[in-house]
PDB file of N, CA and C in Angstrom:
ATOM      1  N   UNK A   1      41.058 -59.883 -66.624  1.00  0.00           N
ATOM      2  CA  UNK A   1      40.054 -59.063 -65.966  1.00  0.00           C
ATOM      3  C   UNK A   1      38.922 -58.728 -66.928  1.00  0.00           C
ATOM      4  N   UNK A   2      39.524 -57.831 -68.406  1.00  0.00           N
ATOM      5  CA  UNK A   2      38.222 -58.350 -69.199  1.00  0.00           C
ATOM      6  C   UNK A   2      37.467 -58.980 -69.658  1.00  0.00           C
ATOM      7  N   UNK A   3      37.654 -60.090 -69.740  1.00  0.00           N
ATOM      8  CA  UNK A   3      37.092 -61.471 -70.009  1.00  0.00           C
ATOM      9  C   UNK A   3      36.643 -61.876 -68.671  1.00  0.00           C
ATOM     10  N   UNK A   4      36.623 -61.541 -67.509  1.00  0.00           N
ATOM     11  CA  UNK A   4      35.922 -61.967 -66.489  1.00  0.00           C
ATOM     12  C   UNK A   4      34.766 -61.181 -66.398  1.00  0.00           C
ATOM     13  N   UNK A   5      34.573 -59.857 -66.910  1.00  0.00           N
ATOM     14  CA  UNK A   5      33.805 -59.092 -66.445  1.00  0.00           C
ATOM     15  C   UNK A   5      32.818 -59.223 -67.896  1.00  0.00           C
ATOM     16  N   UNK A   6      33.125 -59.356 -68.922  1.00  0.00           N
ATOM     17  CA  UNK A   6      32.215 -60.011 -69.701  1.00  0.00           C
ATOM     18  C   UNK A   6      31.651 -61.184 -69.879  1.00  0.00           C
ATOM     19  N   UNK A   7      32.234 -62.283 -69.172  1.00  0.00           N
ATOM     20  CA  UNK A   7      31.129 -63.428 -68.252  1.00  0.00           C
ATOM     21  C   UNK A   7      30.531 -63.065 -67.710  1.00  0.00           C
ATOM     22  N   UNK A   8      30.833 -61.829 -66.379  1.00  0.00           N
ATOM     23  CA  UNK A   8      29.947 -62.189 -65.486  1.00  0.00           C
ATOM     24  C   UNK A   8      28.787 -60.822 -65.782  1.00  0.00           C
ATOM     25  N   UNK A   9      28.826 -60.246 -67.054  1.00  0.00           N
ATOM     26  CA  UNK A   9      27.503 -59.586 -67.696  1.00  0.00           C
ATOM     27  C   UNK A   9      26.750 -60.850 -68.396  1.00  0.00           C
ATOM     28  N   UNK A  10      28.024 -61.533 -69.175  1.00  0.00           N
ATOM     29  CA  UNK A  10      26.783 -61.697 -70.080  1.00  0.00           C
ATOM     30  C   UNK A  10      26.034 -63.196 -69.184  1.00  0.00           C
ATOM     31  N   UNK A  11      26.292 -63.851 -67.964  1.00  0.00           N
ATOM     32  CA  UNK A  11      25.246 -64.599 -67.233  1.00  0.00           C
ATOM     33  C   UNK A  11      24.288 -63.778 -66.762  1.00  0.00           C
ATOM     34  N   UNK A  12      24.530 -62.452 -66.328  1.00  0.00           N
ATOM     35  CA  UNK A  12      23.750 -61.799 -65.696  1.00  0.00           C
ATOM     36  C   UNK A  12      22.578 -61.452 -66.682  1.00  0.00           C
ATOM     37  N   UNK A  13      22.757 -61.279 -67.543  1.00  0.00           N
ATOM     38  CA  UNK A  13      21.957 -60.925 -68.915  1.00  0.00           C
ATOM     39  C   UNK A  13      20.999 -62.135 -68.890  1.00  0.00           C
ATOM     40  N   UNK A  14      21.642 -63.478 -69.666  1.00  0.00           N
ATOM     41  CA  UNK A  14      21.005 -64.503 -69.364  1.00  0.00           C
ATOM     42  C   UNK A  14      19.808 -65.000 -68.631  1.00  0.00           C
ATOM     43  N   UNK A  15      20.371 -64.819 -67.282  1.00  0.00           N
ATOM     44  CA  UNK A  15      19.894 -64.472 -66.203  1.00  0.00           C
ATOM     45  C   UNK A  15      18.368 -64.206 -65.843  1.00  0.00           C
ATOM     46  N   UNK A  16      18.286 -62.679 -66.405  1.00  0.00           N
ATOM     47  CA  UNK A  16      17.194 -61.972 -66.582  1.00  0.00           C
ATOM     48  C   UNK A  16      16.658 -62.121 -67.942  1.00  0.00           C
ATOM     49  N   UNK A  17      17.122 -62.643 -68.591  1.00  0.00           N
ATOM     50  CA  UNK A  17      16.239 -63.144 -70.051  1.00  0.00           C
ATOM     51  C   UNK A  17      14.670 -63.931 -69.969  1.00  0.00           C
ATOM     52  N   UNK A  18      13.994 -62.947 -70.516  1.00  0.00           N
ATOM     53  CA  UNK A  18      12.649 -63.258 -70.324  1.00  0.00           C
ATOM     54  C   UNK A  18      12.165 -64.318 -71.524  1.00  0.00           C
ATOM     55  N   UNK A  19      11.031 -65.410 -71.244  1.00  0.00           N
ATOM     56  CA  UNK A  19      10.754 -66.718 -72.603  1.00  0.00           C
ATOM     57  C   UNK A  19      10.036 -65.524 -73.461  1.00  0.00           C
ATOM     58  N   UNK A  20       9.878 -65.939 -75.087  1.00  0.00           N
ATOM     59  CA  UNK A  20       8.817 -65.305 -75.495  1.00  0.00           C
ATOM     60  C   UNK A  20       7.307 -65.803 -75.231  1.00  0.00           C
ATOM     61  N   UNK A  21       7.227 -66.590 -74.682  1.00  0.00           N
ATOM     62  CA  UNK A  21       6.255 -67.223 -73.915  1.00  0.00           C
ATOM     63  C   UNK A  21       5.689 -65.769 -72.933  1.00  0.00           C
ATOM     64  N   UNK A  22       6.725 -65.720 -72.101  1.00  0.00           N
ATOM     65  CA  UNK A  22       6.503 -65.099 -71.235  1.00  0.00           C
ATOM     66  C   UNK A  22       5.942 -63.259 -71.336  1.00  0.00           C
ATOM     67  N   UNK A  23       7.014 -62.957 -72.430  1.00  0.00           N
ATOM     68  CA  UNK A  23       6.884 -61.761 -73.293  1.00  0.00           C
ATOM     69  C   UNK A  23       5.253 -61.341 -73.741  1.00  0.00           C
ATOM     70  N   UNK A  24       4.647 -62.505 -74.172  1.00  0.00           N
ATOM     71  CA  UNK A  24       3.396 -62.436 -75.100  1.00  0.00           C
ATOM     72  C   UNK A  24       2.589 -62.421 -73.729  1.00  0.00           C
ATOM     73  N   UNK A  25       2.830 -63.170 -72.505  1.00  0.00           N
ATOM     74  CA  UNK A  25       1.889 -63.034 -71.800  1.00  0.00           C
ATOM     75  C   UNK A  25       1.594 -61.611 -70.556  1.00  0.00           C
ATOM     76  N   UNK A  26       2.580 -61.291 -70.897  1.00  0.00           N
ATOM     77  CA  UNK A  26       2.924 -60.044 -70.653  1.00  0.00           C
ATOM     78  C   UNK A  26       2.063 -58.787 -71.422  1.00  0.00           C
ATOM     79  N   UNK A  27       2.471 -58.740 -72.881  1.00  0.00           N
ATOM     80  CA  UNK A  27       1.802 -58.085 -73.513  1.00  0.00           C
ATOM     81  C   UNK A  27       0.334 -58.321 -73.264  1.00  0.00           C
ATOM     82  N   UNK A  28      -0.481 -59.499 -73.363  1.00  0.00           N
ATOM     83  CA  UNK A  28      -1.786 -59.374 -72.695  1.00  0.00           C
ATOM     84  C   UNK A  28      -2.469 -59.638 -71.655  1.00  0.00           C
ATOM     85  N   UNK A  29      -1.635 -58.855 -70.606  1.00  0.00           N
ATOM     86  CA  UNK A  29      -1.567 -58.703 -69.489  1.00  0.00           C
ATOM     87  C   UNK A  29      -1.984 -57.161 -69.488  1.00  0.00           C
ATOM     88  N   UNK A  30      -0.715 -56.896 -69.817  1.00  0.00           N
ATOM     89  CA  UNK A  30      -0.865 -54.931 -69.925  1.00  0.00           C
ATOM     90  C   UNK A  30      -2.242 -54.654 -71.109  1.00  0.00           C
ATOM     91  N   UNK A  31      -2.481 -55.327 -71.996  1.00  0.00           N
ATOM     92  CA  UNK A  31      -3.554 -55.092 -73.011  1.00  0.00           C
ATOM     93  C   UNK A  31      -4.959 -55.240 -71.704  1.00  0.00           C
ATOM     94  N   UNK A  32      -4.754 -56.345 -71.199  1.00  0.00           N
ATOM     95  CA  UNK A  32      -6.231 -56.280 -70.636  1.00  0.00           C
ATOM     96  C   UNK A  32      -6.093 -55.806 -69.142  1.00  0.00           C
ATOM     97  N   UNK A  33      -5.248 -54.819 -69.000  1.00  0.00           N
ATOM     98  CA  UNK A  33      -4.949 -54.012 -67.371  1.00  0.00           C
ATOM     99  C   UNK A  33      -5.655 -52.557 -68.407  1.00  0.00           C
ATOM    100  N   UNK A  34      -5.640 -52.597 -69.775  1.00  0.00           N
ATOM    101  CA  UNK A  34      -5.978 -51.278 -70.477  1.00  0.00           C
ATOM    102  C   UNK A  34      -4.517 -50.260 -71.082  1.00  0.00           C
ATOM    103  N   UNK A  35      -3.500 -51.294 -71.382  1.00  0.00           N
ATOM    104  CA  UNK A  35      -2.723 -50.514 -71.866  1.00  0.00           C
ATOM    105  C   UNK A  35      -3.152 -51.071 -73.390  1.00  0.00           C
ATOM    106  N   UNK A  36      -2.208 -49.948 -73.996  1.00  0.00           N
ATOM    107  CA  UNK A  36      -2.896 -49.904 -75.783  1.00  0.00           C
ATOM    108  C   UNK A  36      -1.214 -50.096 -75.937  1.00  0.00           C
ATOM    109  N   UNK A  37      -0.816 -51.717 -76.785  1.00  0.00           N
ATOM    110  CA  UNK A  37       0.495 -51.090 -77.457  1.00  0.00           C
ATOM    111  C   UNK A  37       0.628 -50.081 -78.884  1.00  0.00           C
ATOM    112  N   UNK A  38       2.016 -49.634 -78.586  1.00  0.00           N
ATOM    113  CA  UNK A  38       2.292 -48.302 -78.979  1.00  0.00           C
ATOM    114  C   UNK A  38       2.899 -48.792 -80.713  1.00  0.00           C
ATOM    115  N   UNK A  39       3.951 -50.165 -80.649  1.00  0.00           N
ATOM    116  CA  UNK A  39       5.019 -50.253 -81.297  1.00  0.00           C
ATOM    117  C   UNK A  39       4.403 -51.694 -82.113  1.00  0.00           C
ATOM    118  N   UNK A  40       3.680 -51.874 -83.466  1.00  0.00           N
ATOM    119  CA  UNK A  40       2.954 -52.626 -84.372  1.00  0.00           C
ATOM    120  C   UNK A  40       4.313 -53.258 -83.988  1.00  0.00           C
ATOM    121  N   UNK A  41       5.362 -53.005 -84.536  1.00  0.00           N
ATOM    122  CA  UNK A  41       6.322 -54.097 -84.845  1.00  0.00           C
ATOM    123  C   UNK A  41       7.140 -54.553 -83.541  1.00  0.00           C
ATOM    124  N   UNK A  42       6.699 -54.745 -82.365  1.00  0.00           N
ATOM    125  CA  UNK A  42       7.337 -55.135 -81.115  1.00  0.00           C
ATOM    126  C   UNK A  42       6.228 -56.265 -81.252  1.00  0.00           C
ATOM    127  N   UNK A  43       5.036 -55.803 -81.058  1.00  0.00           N
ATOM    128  CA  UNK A  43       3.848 -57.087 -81.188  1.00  0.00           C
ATOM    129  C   UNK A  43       4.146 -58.387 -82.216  1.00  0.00           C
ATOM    130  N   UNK A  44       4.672 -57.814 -83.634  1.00  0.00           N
ATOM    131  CA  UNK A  44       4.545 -58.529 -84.361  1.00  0.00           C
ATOM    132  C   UNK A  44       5.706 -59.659 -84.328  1.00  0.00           C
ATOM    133  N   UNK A  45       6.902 -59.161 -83.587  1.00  0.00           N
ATOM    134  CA  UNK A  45       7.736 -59.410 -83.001  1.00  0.00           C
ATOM    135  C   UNK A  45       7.820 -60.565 -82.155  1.00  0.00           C
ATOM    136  N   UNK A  46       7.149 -60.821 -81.222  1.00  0.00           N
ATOM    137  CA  UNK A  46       6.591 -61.340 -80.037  1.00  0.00           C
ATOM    138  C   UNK A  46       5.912 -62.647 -80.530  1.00  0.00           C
ATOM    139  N   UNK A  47       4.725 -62.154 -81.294  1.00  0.00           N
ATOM    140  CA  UNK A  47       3.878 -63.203 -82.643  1.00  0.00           C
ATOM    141  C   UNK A  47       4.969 -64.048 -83.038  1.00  0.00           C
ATOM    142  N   UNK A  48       6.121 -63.820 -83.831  1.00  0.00           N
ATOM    143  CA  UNK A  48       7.411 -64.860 -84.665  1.00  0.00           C
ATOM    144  C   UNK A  48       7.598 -65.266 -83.572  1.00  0.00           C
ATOM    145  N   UNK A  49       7.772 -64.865 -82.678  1.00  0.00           N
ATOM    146  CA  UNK A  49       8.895 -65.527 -81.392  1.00  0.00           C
ATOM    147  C   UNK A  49       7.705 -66.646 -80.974  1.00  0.00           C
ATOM    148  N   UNK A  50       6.866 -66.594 -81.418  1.00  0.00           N
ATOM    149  CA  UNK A  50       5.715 -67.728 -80.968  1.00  0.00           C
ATOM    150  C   UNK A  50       5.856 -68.687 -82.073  1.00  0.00           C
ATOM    151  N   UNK A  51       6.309 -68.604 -83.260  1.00  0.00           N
ATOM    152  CA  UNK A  51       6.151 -69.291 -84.316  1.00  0.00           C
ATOM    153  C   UNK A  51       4.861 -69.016 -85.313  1.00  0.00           C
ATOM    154  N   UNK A  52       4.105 -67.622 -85.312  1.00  0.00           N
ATOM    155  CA  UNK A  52       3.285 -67.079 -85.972  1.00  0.00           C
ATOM    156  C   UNK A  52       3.873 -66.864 -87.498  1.00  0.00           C
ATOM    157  N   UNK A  53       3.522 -67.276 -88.573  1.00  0.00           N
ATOM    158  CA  UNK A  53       3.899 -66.237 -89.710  1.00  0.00           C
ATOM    159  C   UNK A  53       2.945 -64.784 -89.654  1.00  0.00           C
ATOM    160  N   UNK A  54       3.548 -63.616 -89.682  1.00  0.00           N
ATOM    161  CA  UNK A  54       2.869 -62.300 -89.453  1.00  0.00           C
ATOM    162  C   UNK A  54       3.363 -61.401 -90.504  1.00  0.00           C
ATOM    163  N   UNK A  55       2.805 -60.834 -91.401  1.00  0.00           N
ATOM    164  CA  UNK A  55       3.121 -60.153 -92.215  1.00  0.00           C
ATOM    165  C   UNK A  55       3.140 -58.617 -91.440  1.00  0.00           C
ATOM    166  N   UNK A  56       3.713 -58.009 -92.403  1.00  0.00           N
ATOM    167  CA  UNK A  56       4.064 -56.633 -91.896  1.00  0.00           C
ATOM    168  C   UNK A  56       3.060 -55.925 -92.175  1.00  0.00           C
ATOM    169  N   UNK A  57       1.900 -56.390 -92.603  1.00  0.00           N
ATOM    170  CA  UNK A  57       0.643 -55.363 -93.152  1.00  0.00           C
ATOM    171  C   UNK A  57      -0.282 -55.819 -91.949  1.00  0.00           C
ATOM    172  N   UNK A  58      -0.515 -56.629 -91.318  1.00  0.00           N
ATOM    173  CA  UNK A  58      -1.459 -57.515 -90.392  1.00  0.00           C
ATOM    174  C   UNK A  58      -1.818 -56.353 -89.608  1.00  0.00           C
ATOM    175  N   UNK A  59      -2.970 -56.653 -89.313  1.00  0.00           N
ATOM    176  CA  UNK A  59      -3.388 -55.271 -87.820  1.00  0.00           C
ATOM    177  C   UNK A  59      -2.884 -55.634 -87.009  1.00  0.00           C
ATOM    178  N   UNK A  60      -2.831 -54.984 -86.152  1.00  0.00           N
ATOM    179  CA  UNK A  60      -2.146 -55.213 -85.086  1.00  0.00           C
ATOM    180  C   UNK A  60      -3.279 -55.713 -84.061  1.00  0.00           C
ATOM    181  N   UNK A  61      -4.278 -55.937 -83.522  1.00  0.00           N
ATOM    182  CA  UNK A  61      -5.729 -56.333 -83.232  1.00  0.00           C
ATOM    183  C   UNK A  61      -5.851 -57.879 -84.151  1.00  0.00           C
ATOM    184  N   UNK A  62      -5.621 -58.152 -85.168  1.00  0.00           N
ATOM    185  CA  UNK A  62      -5.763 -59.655 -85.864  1.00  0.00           C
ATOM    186  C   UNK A  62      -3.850 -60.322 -84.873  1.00  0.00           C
ATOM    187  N   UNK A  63      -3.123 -59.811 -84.689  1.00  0.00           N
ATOM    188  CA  UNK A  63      -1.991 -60.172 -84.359  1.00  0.00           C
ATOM    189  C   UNK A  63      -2.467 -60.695 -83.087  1.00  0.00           C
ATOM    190  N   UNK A  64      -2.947 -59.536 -82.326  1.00  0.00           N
ATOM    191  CA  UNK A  64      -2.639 -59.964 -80.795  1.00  0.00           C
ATOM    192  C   UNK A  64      -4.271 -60.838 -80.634  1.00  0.00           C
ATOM    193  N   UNK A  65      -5.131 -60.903 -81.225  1.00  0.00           N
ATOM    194  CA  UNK A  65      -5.428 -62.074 -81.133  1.00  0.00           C
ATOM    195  C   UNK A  65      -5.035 -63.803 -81.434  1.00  0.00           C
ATOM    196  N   UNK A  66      -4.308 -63.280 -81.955  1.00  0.00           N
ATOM    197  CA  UNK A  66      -3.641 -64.769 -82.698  1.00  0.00           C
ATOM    198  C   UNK A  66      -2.778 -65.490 -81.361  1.00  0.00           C
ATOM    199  N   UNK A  67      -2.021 -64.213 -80.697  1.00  0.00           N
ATOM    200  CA  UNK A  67      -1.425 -64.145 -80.252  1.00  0.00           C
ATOM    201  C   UNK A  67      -2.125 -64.404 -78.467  1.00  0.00           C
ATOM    202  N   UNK A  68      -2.766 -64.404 -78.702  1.00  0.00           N
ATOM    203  CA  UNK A  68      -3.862 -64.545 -77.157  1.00  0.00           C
ATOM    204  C   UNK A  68      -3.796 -66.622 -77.345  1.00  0.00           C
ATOM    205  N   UNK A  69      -4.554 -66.225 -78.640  1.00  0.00           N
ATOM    206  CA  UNK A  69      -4.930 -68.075 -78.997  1.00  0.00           C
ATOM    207  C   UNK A  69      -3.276 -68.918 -78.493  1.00  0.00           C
ATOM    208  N   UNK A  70      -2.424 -68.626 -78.775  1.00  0.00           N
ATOM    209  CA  UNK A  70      -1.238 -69.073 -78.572  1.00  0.00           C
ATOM    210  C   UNK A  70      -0.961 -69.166 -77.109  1.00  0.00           C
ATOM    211  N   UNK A  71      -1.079 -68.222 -76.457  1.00  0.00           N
ATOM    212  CA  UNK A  71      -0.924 -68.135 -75.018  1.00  0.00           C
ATOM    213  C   UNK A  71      -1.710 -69.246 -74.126  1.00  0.00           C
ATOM    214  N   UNK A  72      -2.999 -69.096 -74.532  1.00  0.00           N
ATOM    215  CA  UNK A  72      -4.077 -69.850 -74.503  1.00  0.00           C
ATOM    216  C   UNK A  72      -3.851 -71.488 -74.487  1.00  0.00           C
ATOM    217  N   UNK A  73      -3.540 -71.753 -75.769  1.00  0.00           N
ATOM    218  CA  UNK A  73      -3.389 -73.459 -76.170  1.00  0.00           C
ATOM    219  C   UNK A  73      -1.911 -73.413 -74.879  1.00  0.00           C
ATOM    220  N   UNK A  74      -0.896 -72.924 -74.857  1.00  0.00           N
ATOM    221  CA  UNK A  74       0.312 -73.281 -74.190  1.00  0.00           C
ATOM    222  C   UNK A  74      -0.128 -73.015 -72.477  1.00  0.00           C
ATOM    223  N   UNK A  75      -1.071 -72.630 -72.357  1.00  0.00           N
ATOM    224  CA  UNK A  75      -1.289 -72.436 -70.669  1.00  0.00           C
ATOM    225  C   UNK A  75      -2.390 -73.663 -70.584  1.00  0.00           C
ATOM    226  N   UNK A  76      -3.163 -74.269 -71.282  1.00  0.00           N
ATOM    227  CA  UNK A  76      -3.941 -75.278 -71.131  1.00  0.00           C
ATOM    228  C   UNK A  76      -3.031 -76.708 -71.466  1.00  0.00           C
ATOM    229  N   UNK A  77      -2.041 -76.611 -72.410  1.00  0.00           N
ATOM    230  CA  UNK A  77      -1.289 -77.623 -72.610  1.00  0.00           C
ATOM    231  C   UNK A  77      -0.616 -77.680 -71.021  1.00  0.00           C
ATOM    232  N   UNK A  78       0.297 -76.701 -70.419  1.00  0.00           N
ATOM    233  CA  UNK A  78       0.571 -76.780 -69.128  1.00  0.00           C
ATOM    234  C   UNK A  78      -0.025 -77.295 -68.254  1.00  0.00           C
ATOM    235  N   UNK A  79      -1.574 -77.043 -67.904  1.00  0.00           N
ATOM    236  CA  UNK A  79      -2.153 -77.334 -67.388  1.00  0.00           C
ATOM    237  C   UNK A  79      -2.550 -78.867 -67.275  1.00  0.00           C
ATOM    238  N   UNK A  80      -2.469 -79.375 -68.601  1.00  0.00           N
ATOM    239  CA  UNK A  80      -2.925 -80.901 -68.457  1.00  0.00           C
ATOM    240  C   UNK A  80      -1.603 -81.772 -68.264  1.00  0.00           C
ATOM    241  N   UNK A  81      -0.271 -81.110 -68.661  1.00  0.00           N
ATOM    242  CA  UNK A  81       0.669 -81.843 -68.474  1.00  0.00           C
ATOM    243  C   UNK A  81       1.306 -81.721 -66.537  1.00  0.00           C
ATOM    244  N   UNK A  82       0.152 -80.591 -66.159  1.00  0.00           N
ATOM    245  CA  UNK A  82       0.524 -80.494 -64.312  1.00  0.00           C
ATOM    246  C   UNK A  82       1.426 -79.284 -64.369  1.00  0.00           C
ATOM    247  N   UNK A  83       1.629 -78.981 -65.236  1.00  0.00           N
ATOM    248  CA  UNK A  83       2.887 -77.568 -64.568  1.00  0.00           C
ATOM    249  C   UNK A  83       2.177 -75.999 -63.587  1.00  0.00           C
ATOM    250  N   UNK A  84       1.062 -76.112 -63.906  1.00  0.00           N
ATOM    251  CA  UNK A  84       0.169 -75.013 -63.907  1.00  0.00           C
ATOM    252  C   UNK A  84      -0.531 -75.402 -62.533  1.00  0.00           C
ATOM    253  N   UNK A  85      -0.524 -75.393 -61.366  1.00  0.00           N
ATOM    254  CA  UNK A  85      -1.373 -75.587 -60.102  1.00  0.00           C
ATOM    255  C   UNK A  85      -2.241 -74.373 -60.023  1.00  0.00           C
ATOM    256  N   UNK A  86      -3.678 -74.356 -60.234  1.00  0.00           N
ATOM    257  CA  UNK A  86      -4.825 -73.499 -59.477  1.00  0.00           C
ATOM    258  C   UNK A  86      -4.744 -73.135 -58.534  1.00  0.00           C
TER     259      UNK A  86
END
């Protein structure tokens, strides 16, 4: 019984597991709806999960631009490979 019920969390988990793809586009989403993030190191966070090197001193404004550019190249790469319909 315990071992069933910790399968069927941890698919559920899975499940709802968001890409960091998805994460970053998120974050500038809420950035340009006018939210201000709160947490330097959730951003910077987000940045690695992209494959950014980000130092822990970086603004947080030089990050999430970097971090836009990234979003950017991977939604136009989509786009030419067809995943992305207008």
């Amino acid at each position: 019984m315990r071992q069933w019920l910790k399968n069927l969390l941890t698919r559920q988990k899975a499940a709802n597991a968001v890409s960091d793809l998805q994460h970053a586009i998120n974050l500038i989403a809420a950035i340009d709806a006018g939210g201000i993030p709160l947490n330097p190191a959730r951003v910077n966070a987000i940045g690695r999960a992209l494959g950014l090197e980000v130092s822990r001193h970086a603004r947080m404004e030089d990050t999430i631009a970097r971090i836009r550019e990234v979003v950017g190249a991977r939604a136009s790469e989509a786009a030419r490979r067809g995943v992305i319909n207008d």
